[in-house]
C-alpha atoms as a PDB file:
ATOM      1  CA  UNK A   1      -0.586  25.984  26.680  1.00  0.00           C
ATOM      2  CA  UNK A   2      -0.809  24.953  23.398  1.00  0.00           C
ATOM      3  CA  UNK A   3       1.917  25.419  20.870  1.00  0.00           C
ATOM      4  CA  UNK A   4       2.626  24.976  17.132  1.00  0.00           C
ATOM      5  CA  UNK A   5       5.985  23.169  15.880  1.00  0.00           C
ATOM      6  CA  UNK A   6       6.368  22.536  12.118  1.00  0.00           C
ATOM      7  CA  UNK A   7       9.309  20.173  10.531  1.00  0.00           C
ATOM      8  CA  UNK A   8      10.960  19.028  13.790  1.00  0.00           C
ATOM      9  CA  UNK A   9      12.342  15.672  15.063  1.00  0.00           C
ATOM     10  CA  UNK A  10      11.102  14.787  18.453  1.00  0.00           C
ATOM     11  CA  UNK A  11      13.264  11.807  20.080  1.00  0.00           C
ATOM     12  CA  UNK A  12      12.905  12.193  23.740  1.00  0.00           C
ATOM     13  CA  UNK A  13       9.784  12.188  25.484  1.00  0.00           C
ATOM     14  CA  UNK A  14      10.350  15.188  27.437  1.00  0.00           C
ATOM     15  CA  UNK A  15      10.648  17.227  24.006  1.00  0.00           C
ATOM     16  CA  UNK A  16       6.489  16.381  23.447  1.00  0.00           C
ATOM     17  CA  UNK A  17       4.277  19.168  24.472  1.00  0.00           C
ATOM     18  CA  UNK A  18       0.741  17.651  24.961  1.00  0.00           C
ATOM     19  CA  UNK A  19      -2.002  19.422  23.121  1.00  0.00           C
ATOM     20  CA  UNK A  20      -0.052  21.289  20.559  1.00  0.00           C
ATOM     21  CA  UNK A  21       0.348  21.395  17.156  1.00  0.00           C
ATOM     22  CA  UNK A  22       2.857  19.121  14.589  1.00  0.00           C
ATOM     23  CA  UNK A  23       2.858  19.450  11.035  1.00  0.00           C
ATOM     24  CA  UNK A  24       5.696  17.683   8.846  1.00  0.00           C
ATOM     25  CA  UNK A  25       6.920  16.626  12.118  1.00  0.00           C
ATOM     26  CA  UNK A  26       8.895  13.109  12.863  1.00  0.00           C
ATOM     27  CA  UNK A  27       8.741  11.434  16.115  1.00  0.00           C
ATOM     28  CA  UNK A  28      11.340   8.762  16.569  1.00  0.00           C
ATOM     29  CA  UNK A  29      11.567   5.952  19.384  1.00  0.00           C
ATOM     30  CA  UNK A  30       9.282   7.905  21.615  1.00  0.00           C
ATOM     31  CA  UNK A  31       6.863   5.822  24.355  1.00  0.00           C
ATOM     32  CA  UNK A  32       3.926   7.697  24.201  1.00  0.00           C
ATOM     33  CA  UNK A  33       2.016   5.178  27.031  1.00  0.00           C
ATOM     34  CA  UNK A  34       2.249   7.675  29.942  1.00  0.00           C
ATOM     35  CA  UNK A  35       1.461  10.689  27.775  1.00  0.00           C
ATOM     36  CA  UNK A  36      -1.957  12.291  26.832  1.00  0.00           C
ATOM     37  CA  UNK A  37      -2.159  12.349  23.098  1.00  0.00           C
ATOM     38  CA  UNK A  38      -6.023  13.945  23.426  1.00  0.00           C
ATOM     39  CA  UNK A  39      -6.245  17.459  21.701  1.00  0.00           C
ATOM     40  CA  UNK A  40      -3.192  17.168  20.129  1.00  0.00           C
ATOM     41  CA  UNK A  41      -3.209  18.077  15.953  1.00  0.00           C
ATOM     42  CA  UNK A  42      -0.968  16.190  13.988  1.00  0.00           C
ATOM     43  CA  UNK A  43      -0.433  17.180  10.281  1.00  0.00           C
ATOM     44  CA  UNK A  44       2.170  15.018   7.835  1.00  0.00           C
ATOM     45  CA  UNK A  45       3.684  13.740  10.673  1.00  0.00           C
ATOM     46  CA  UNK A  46       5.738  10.270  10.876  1.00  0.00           C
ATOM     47  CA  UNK A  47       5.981   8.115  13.872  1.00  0.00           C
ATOM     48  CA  UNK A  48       8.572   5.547  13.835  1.00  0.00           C
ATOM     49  CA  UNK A  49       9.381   2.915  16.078  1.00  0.00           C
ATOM     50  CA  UNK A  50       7.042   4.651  18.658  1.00  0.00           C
ATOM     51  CA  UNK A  51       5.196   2.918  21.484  1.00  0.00           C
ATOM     52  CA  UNK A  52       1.699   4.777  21.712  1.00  0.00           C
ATOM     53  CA  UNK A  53      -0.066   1.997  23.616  1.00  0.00           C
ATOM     54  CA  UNK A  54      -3.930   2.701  25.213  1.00  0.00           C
ATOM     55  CA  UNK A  55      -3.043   6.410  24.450  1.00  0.00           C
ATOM     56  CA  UNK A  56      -6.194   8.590  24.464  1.00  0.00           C
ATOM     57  CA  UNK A  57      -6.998   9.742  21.436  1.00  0.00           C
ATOM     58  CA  UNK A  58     -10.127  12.135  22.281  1.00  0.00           C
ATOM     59  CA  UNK A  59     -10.377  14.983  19.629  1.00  0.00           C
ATOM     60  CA  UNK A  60      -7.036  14.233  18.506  1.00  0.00           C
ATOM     61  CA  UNK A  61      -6.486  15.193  14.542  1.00  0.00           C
ATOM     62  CA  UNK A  62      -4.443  12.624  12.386  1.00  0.00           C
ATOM     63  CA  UNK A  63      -4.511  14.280   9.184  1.00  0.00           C
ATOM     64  CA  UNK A  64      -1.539  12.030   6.250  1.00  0.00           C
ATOM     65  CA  UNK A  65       0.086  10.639   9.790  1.00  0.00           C
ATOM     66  CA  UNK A  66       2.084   7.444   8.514  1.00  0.00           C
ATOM     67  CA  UNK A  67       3.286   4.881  11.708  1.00  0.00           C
ATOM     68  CA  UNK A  68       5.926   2.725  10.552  1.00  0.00           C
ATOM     69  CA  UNK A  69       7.227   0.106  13.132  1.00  0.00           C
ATOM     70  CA  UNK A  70       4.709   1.094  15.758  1.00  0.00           C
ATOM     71  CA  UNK A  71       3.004  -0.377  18.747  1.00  0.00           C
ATOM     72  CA  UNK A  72      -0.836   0.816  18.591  1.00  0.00           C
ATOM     73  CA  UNK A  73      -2.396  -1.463  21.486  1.00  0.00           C
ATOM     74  CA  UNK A  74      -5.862  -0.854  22.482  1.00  0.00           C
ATOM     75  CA  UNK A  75      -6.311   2.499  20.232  1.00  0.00           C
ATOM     76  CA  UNK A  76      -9.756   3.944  20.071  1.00  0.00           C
ATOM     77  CA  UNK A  77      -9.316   5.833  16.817  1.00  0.00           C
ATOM     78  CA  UNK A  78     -13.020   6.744  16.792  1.00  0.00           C
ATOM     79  CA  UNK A  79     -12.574   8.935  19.419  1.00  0.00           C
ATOM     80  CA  UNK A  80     -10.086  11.017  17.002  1.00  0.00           C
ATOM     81  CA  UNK A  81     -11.285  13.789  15.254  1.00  0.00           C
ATOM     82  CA  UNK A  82     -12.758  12.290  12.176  1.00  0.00           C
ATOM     83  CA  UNK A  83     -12.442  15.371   9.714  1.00  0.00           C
ATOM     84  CA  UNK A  84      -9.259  14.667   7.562  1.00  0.00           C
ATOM     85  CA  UNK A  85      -8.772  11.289   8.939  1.00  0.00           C
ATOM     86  CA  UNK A  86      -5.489   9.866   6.745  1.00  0.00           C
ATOM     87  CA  UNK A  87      -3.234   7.129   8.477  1.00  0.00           C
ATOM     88  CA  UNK A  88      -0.871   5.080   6.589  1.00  0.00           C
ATOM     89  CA  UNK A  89      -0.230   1.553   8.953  1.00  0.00           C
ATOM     90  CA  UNK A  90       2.895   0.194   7.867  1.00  0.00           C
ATOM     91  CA  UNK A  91       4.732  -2.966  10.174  1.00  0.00           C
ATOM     92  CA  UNK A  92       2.415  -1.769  12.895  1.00  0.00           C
ATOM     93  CA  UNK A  93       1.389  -4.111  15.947  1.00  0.00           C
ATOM     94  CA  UNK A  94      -2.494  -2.683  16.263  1.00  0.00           C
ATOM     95  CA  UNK A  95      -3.846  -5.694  18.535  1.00  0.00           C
ATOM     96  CA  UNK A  96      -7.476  -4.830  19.586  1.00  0.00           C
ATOM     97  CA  UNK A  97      -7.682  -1.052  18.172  1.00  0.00           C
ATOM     98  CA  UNK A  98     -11.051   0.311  17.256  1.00  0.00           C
ATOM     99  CA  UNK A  99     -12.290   2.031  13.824  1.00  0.00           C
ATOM    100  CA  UNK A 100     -15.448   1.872  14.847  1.00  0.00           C
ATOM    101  CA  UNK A 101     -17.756   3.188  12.448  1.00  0.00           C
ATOM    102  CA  UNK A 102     -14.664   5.527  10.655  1.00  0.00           C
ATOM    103  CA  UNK A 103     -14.059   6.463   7.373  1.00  0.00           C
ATOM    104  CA  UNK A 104     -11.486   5.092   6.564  1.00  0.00           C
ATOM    105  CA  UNK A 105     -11.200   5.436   2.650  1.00  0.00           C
ATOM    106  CA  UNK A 106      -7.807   7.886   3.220  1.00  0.00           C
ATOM    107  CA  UNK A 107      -6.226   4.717   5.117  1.00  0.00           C
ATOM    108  CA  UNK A 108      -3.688   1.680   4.761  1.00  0.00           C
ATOM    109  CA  UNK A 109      -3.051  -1.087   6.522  1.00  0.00           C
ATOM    110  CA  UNK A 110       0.677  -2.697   5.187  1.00  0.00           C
ATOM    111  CA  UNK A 111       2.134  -5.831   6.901  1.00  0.00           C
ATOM    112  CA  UNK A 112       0.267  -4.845   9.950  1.00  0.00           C
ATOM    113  CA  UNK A 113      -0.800  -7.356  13.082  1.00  0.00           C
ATOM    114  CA  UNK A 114      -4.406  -6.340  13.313  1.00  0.00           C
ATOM    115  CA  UNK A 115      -5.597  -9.354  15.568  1.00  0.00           C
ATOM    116  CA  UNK A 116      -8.533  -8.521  17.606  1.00  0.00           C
ATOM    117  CA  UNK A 117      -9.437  -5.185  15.846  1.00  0.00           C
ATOM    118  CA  UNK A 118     -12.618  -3.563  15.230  1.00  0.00           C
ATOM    119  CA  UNK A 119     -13.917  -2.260  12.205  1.00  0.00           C
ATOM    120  CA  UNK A 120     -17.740  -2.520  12.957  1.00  0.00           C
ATOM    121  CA  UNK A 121     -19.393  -0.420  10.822  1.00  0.00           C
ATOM    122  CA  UNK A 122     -16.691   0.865   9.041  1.00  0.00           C
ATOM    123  CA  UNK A 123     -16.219   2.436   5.909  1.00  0.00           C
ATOM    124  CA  UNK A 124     -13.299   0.888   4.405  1.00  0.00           C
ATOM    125  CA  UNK A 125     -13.746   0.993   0.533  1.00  0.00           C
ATOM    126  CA  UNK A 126     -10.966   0.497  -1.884  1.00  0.00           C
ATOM    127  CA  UNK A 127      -8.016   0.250   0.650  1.00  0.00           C
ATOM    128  CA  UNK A 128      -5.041  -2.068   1.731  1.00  0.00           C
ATOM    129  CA  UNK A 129      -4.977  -4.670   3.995  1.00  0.00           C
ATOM    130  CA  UNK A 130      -1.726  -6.323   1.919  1.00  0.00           C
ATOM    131  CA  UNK A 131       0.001  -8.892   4.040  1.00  0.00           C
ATOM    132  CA  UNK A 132      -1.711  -7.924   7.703  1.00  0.00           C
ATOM    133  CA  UNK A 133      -2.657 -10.343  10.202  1.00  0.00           C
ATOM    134  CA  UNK A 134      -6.285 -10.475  10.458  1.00  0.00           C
ATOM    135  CA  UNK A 135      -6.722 -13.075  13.075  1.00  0.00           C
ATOM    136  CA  UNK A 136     -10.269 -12.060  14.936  1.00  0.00           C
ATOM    137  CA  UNK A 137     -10.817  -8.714  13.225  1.00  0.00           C
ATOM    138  CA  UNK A 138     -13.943  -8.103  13.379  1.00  0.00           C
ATOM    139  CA  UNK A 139     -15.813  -6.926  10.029  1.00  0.00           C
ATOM    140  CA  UNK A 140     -19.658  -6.320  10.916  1.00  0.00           C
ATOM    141  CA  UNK A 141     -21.726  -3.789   8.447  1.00  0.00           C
ATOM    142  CA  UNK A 142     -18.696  -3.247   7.094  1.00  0.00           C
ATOM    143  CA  UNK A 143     -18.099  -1.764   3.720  1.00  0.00           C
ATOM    144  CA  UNK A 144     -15.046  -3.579   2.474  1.00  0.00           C
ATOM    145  CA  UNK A 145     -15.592  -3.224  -1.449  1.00  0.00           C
ATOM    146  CA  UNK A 146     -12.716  -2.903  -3.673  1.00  0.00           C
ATOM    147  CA  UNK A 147     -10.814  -4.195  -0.522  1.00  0.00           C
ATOM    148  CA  UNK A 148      -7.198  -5.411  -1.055  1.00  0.00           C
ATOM    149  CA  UNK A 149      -6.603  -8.583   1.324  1.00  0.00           C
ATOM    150  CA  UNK A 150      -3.810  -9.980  -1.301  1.00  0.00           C
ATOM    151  CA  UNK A 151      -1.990 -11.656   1.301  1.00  0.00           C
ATOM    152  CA  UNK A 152      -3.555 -11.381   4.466  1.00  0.00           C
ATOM    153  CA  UNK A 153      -3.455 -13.886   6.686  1.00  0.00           C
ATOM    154  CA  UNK A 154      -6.582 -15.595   8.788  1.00  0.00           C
ATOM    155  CA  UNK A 155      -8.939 -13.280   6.828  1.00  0.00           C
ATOM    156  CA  UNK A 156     -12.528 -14.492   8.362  1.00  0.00           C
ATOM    157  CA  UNK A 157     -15.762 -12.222   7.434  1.00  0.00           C
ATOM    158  CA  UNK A 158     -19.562 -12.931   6.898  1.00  0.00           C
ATOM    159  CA  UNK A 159     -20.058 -11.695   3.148  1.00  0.00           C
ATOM    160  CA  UNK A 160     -24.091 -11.327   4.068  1.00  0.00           C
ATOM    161  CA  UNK A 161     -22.821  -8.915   7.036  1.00  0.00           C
ATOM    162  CA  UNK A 162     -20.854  -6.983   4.929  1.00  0.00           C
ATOM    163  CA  UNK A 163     -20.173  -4.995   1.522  1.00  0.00           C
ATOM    164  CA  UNK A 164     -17.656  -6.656  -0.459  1.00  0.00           C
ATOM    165  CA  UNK A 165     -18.074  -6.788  -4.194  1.00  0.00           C
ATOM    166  CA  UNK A 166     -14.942  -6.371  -5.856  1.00  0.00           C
ATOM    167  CA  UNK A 167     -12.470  -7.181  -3.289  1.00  0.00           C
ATOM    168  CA  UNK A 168      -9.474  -8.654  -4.381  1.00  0.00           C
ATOM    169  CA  UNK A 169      -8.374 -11.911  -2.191  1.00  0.00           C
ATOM    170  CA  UNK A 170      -6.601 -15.346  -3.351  1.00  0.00           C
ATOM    171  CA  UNK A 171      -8.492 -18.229  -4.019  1.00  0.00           C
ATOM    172  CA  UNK A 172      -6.834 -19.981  -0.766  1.00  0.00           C
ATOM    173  CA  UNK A 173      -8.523 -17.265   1.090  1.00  0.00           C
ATOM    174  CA  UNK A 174     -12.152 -18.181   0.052  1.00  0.00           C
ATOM    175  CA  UNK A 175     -12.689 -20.467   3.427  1.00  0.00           C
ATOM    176  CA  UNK A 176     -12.414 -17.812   5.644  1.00  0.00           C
ATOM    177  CA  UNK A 177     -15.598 -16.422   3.681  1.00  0.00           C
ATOM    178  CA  UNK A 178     -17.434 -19.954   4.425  1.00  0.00           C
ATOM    179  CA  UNK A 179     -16.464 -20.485   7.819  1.00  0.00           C
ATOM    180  CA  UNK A 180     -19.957 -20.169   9.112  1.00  0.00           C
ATOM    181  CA  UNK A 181     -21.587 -22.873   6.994  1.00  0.00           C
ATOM    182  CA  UNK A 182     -19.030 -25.469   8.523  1.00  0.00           C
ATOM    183  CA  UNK A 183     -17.869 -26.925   5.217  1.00  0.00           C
ATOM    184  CA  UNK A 184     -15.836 -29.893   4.397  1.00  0.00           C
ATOM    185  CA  UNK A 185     -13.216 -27.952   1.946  1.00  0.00           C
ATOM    186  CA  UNK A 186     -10.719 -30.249   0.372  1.00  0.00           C
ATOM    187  CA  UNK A 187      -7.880 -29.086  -0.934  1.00  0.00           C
END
């Protein structure tokens, strides 16, 4: 039966009612792996510290959600609902998540480890990857432009397979633009 809750702080699992409605609601602490996340509608809601690990995500609405401290293994956030998409990532351990072909111009990506995660066919334009781990992301016919990667680490993408005119990335990061043409670079 689905309910509606509005500015409450959830800290034990049991609290949780699956398919219901949260809006300025904070979650604290909570393991989320055994729990069915699908058809659930969160609004300005915070997770903190949260362990929401291969959770289904099916219809689910993330609409100015903000994770901070999180565990997000395995997420397939295209399987959210996409209207109103907003998620700020900040300290977040994502490894192998999926934004597969998402709009993800209302997101943020702070400090996060990313490794693994797809972003095929993304749109991505004009947000923050500052300071994330981007160890085997993979960017394909992705649009990156006006993409922040100001300190990212192990940033690798094809610039022919993707849109990226205006980025913003530090000269040391230029290799992992070349990688494919095996160059000598000498430092």
């Amino acid at each position: 039966m689905r309910q509606d809750f509005y500015d409450i702080e959830v800290t034990t699992i049991e609290d949780f009612q699956e398919k219901s409605s949260y809006e300025a609601c904070r979650f604290i602490g909570l393991d989320f792996t055994a729990v069915k996340l699908a058809q659930s509608k969160f609004l300005d809601c915070t997770f903190e510290e949260c362990n929401l690990s291969n959770c289904s995500l099916v219809d689910t609405v993330l609409n100015g959600v903000s994770f901070h401290n999180c565990k997000l293994l395995g997420l397939h956030f295209e399987y959210a609902n996409s209207f109103g998409f907003a998620c700020h990532f900040d300290n977040c351990f994502m490894k192998h998540a999926s934004f597969y072909q998402m709009n993800l111009q209302n997101c943020v990506f702070l400090n996060c480890d990313l490794e693994g995660v797809e972003f095929t066919e993304a749109k991505a334009k004009g947000i923050s990857f500052y300071g994330s781990n981007l160890l085997d992301v993979v960017f394909d016919r992705t649009d990156l432009r006006a993409v922040n990667f100001i300190e990212t680490k192990n940033l690798q993408l094809e610039p022919q397979n993707n849109q990226i005119e205006k980025a913003k990335i530090h000269a040391a990061q230029l290799e992992g633009l070349l990688l494919k043409y095996q160059l000598d670079i000498l430092h």
